[in-house]
C-alpha atoms as a PDB file:
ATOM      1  CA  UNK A   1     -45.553  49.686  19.953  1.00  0.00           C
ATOM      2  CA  UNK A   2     -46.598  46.876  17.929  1.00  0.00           C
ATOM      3  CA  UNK A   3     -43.709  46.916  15.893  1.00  0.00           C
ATOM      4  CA  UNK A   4     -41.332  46.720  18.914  1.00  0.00           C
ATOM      5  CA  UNK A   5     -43.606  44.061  19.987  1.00  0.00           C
ATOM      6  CA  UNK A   6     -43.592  41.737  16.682  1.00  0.00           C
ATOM      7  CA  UNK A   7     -39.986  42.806  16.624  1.00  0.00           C
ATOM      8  CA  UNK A   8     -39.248  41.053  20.151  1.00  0.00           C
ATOM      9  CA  UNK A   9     -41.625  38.014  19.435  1.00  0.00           C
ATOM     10  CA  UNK A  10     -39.982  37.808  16.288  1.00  0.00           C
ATOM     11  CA  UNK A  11     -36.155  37.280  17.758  1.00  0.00           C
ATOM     12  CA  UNK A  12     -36.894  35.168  20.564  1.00  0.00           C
ATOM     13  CA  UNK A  13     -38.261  32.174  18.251  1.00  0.00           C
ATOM     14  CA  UNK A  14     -35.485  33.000  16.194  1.00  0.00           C
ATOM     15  CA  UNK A  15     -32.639  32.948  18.788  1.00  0.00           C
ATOM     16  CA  UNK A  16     -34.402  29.520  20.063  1.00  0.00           C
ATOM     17  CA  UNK A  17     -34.174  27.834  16.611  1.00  0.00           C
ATOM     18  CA  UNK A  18     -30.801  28.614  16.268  1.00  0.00           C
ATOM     19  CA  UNK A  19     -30.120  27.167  19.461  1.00  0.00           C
ATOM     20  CA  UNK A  20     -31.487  24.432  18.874  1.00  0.00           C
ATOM     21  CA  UNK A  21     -29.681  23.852  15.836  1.00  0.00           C
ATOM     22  CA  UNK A  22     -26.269  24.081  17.099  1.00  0.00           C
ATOM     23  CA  UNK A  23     -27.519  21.601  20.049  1.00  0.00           C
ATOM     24  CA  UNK A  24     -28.668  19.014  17.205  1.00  0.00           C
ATOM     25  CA  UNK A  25     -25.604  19.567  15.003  1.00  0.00           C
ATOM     26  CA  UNK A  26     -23.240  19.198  18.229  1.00  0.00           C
ATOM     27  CA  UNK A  27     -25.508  15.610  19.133  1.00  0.00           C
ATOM     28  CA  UNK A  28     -25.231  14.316  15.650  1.00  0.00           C
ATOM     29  CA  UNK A  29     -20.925  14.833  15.139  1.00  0.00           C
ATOM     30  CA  UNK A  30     -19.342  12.157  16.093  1.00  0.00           C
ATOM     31  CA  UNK A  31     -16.889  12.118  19.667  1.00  0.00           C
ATOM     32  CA  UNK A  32     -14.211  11.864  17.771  1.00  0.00           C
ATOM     33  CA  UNK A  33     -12.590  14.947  19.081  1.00  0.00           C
ATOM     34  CA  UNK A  34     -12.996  13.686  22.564  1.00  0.00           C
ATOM     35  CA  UNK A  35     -11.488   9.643  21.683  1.00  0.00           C
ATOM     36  CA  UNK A  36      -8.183   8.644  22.687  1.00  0.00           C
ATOM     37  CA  UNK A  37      -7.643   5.397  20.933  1.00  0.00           C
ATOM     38  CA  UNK A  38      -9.884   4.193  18.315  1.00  0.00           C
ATOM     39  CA  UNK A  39      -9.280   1.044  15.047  1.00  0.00           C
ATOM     40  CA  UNK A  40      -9.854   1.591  11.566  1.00  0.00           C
ATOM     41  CA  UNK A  41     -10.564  -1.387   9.354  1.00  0.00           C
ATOM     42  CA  UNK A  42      -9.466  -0.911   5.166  1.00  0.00           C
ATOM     43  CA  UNK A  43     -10.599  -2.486   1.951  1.00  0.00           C
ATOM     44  CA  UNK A  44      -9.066  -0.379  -1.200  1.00  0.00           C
ATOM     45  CA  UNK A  45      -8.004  -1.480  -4.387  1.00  0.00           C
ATOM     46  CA  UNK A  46      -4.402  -0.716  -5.652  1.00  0.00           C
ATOM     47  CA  UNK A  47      -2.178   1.031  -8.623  1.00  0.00           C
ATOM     48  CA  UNK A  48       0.916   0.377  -8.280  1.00  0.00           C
ATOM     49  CA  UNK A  49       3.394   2.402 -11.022  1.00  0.00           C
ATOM     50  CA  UNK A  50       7.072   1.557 -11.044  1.00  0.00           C
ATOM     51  CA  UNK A  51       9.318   4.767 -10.525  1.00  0.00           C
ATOM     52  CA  UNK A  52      13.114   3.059 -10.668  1.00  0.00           C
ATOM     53  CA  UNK A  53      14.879   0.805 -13.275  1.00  0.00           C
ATOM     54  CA  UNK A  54      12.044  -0.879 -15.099  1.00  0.00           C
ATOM     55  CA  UNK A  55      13.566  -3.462 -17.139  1.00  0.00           C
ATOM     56  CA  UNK A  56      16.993  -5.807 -16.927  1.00  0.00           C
ATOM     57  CA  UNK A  57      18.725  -8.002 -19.537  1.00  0.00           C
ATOM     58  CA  UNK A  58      20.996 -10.319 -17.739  1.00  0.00           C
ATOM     59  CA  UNK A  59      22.847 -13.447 -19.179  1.00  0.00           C
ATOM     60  CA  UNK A  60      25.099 -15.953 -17.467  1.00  0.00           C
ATOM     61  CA  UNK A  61      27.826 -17.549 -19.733  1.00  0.00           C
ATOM     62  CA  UNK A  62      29.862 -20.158 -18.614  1.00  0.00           C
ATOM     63  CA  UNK A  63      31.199 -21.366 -22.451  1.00  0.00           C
ATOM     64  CA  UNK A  64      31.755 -24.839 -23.044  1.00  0.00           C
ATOM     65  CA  UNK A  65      32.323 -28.387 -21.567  1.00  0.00           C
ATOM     66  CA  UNK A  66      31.649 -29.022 -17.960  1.00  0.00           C
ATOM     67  CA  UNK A  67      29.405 -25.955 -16.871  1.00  0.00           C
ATOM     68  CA  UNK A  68      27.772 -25.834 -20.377  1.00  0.00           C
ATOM     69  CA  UNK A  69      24.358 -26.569 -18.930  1.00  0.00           C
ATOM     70  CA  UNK A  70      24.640 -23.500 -16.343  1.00  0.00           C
ATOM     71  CA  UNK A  71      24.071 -20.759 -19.378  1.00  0.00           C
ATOM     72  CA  UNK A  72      21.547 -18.667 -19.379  1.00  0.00           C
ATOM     73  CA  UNK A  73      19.541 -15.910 -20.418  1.00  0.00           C
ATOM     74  CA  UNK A  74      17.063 -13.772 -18.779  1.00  0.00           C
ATOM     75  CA  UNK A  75      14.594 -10.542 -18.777  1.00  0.00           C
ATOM     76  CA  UNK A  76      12.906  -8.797 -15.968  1.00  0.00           C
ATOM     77  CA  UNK A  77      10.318  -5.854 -16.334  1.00  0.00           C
ATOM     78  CA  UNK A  78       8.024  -4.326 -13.386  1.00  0.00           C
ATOM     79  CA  UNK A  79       4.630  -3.746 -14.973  1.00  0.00           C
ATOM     80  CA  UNK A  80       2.119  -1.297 -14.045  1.00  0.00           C
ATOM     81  CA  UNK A  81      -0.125  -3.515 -11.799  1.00  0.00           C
ATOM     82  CA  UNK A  82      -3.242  -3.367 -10.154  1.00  0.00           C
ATOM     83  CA  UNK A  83      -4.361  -5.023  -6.954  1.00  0.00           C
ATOM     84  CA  UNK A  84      -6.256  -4.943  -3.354  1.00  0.00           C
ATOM     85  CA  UNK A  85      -5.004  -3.463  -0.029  1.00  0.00           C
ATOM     86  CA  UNK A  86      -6.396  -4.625   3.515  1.00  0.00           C
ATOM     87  CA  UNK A  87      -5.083  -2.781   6.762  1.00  0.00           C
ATOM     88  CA  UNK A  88      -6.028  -2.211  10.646  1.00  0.00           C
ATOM     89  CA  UNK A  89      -4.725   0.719  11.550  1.00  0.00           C
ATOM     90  CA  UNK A  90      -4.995   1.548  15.604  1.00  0.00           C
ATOM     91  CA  UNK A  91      -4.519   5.019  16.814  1.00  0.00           C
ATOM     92  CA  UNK A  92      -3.316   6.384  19.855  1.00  0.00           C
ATOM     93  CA  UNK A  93      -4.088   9.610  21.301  1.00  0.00           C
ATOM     94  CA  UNK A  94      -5.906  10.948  18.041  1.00  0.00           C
ATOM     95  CA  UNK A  95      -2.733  11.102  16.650  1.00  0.00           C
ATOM     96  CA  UNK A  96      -0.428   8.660  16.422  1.00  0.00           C
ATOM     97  CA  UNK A  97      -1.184   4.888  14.778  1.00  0.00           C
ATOM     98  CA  UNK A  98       0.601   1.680  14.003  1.00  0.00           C
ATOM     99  CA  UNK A  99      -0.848   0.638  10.845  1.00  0.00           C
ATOM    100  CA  UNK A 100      -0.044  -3.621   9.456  1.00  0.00           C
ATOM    101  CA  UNK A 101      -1.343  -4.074   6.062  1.00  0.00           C
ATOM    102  CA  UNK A 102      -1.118  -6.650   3.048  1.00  0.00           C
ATOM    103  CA  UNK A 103      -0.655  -6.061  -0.174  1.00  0.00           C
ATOM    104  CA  UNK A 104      -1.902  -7.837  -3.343  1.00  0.00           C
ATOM    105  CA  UNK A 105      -0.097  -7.337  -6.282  1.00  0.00           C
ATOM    106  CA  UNK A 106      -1.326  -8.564  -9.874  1.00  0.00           C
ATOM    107  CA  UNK A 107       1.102  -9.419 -12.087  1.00  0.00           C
ATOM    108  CA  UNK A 108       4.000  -7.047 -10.393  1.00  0.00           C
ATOM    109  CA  UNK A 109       6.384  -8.375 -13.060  1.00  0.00           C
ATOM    110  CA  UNK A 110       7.284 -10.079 -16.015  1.00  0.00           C
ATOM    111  CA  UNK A 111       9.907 -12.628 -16.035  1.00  0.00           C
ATOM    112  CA  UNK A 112      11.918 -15.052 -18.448  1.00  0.00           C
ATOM    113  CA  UNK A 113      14.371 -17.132 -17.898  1.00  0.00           C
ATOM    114  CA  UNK A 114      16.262 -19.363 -20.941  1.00  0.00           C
ATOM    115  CA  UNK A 115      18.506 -22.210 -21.208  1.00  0.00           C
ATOM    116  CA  UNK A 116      19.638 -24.676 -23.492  1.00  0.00           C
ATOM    117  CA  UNK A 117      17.044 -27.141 -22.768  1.00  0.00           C
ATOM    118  CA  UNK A 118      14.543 -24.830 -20.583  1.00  0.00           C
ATOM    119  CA  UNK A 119      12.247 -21.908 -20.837  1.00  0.00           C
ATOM    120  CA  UNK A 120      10.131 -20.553 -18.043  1.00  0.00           C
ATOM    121  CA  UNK A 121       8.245 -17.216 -17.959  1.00  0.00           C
ATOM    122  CA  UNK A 122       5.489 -15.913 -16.704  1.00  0.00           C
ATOM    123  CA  UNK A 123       4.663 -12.846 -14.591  1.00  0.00           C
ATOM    124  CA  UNK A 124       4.094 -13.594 -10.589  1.00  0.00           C
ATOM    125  CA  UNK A 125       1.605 -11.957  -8.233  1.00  0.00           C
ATOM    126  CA  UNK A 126       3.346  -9.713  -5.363  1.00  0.00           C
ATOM    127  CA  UNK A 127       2.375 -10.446  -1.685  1.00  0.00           C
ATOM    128  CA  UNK A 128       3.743  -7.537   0.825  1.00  0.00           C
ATOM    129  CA  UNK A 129       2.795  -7.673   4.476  1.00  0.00           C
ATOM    130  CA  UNK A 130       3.559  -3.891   5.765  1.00  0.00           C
ATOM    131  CA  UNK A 131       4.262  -2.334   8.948  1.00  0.00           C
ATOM    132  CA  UNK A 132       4.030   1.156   9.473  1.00  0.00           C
ATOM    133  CA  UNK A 133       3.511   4.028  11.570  1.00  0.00           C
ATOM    134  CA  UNK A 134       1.339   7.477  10.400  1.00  0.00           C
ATOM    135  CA  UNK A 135       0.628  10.322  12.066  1.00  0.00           C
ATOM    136  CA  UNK A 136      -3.274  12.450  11.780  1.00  0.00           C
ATOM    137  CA  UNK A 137      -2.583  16.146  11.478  1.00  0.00           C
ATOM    138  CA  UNK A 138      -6.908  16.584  10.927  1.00  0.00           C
ATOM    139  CA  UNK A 139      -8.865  14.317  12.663  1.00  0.00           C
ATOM    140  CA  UNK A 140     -12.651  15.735  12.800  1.00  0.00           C
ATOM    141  CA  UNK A 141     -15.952  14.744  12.563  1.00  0.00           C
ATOM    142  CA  UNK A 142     -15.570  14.490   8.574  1.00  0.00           C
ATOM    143  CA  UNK A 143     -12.018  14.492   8.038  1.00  0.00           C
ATOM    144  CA  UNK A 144      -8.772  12.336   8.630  1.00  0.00           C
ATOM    145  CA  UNK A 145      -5.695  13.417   7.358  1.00  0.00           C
ATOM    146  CA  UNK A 146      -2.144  11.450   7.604  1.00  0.00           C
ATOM    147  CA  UNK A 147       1.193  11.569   6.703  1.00  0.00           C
ATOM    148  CA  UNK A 148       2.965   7.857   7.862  1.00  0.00           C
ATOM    149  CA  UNK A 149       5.880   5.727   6.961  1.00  0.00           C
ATOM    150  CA  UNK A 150       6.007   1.844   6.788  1.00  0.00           C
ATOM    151  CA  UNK A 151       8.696  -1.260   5.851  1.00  0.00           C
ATOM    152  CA  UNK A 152       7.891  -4.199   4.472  1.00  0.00           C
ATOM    153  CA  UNK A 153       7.719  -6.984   5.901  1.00  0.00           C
ATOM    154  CA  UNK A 154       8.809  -9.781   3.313  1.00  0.00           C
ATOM    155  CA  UNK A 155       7.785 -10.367  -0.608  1.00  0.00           C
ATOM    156  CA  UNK A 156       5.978 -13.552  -1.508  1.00  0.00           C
ATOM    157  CA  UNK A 157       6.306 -14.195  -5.220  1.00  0.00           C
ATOM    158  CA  UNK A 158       3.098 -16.093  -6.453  1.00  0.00           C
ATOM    159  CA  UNK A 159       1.643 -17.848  -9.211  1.00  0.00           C
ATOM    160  CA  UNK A 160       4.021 -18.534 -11.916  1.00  0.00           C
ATOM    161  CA  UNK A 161       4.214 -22.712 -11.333  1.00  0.00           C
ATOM    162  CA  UNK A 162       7.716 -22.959  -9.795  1.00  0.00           C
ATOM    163  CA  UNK A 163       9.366 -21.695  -6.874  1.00  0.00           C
ATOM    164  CA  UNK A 164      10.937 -18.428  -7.199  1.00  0.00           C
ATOM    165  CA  UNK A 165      13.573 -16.842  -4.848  1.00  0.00           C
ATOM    166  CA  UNK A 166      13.014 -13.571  -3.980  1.00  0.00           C
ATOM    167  CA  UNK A 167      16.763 -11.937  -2.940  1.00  0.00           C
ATOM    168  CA  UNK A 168      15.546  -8.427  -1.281  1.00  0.00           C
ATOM    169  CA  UNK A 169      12.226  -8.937   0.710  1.00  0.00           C
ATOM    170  CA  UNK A 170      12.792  -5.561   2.699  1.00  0.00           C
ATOM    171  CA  UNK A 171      11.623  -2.392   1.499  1.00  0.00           C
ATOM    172  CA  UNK A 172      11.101   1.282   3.323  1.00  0.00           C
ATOM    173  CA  UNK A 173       8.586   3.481   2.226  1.00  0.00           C
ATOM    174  CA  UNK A 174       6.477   6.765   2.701  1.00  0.00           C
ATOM    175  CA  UNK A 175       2.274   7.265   2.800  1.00  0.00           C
ATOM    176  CA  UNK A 176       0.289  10.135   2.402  1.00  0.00           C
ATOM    177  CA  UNK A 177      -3.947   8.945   3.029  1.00  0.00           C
ATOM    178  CA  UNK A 178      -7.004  10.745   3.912  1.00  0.00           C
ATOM    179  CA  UNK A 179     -10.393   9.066   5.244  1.00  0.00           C
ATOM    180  CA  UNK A 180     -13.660  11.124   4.326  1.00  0.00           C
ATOM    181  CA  UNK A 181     -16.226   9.944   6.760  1.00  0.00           C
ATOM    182  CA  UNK A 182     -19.860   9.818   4.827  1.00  0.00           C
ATOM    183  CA  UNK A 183     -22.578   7.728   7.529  1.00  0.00           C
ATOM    184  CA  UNK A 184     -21.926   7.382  10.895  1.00  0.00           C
ATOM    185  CA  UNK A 185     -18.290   5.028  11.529  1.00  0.00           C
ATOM    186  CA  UNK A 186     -18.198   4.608   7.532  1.00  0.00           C
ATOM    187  CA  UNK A 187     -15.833   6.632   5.288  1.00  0.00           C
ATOM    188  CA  UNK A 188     -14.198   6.898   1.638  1.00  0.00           C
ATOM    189  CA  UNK A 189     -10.704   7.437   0.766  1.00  0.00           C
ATOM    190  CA  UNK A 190      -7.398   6.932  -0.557  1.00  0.00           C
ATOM    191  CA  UNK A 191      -3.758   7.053   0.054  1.00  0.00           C
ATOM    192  CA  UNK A 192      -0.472   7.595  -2.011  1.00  0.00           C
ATOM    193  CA  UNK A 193       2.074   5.375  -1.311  1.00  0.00           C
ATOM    194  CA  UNK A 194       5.956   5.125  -2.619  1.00  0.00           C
ATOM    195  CA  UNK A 195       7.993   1.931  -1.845  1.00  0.00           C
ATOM    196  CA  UNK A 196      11.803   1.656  -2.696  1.00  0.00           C
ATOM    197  CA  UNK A 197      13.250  -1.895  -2.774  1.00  0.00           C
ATOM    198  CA  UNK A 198      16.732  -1.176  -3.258  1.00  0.00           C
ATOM    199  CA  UNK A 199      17.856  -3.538  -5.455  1.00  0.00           C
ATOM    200  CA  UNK A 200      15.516  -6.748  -6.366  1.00  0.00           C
ATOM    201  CA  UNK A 201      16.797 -10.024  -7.087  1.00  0.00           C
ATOM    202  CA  UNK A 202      15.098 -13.318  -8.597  1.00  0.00           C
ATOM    203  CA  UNK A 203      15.834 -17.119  -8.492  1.00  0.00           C
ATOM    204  CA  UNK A 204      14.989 -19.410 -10.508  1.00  0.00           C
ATOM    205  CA  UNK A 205      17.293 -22.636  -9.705  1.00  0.00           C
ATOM    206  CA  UNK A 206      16.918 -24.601  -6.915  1.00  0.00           C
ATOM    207  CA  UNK A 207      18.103 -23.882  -3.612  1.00  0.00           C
ATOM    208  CA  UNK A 208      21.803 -24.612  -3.261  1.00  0.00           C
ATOM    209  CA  UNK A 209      22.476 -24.666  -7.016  1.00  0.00           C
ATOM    210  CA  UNK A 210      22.599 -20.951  -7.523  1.00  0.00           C
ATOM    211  CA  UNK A 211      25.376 -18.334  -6.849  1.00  0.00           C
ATOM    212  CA  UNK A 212      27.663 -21.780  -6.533  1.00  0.00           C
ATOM    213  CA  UNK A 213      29.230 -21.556 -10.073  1.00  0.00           C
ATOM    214  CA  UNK A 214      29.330 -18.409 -12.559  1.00  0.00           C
ATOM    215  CA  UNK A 215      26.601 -16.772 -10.351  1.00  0.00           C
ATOM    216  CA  UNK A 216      23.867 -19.066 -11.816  1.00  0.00           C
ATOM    217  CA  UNK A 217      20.409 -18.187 -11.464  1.00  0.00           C
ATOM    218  CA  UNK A 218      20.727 -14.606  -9.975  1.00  0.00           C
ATOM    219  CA  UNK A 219      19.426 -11.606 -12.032  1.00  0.00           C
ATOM    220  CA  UNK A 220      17.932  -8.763 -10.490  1.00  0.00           C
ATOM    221  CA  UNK A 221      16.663  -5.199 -11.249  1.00  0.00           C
ATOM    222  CA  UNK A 222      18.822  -2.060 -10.069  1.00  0.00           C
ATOM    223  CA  UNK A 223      16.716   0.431  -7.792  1.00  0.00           C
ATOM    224  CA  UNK A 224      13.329  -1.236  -7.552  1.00  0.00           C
ATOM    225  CA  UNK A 225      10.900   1.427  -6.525  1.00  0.00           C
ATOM    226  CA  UNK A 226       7.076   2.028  -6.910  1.00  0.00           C
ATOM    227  CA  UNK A 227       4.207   4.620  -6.419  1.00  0.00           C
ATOM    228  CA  UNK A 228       0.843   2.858  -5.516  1.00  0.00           C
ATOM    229  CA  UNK A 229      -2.758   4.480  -5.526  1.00  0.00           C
ATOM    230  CA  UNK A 230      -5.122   3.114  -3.634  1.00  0.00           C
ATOM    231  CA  UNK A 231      -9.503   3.697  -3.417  1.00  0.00           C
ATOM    232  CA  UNK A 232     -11.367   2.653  -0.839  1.00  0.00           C
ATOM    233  CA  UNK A 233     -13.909   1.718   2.319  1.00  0.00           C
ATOM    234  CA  UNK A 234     -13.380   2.429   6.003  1.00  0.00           C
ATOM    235  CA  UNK A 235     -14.593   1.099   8.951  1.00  0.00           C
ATOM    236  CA  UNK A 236     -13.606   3.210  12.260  1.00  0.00           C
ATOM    237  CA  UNK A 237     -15.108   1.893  16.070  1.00  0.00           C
END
């Protein structure tokens, strides 16, 4: 009798601390299963890898006398650059957002251009403004999981002292990301991200001037494409 009796006493305090555990745990997830539209706010830092033709020798010759001054020779190599990413991304109906972010590129790649009487080289920073649209396959109380596409929406070629052209400014790419939420709205992650330009051309010489007379000024590389890693905060509300 007593054992029956301590056995009793001994499941009903059990049974209530279990359900009070799964009450607790159930209070302190977040609603997100229950959210329809919700923003998420990005800071990462970027890796960007080029995938396609990395380097182009190009040379304009337009031999003697009157065009003598329009020869040229030039390099172009993407470099492995690093860089920072910021994005708000705004989802609709836990799965489907439009995402704009900008893109930072250090150093995206080394140029040099050569005439007679001129040299200029240097190695410009990449801005991208981005458009694009994901889709969450797992969006829990931990976890969010996405598989998007995005275009760019122009290149701004920076930092190099003079004015450079910038022939292909439209790019389509894919992105794979994941957010890992650790306190409350806050979360770490990362996304993969590949980026095909096409091809990428350059100019040097001032507007009107090039293209005019043996193709002067244009050089490009074939196939521009990259793969970017980014690291990162999150912000959702």
């Amino acid at each position: 009798m007593r054992q029956t009796v301590s056995r009793v006493m001994l499941t009903v305090p059990l049974s209530a601390i279990f359900t009070i555990l799964l009450f607790t745990t159930s209070l302190a997830q977040p609603t997100l299963e229950g959210r329809s539209h919700w923003g998420i706010l990005r800071v990462q830092g970027v890796m960007s890898l080029p995938v396609g033709n990395d380097h182009a020798e190009i040379y304009n010759d337009c031999g003697g006398g009157l065009f003598d001054l329009l020869n040229f020779s030039a390099s172009i190599n993407v470099n492995t650059s690093g860089g920072v990413l910021g994005s708000f991304e705004y989802v609709l109906k836990r799965r489907y957002g439009i995402e704009l972010a900008f893109n930072w590129w250090k150093q995206a790649v080394d140029i040099r251009f050569e005439t007679d009487d001129i040299t200029i080289e240097g190695a410009p920073n990449f801005i991208l403004p981005t458009l694009g649209f994901n889709y969450h396959f797992l969006t829990d109380s931990k976890a969010d999981l996405y598989l998007g596409a995005m275009a760019t929406l122009g290149v701004v070629a920076t930092g190099m002292g003079t004015d450079i052209e910038v022939g292909k400014d439209f790019a389509l790419g894919l992105n794979f990301g994941i957010d890992y939420y650790v306190s409350g709205p806050w979360s770490i992650g990362g996304t993969v991200k590949y980026l095909d330009f096409g091809l990428m051309e350059f100019s040097l010489l001032p507007a009107g001037i090039d293209g005019i007379i043996c193709d002067n000024g244009l050089f490009g590389i074939g196939d521009m494409s990259t793969v970017s890693a980014t690291c990162g905060a999150a912000f959702r509300f």
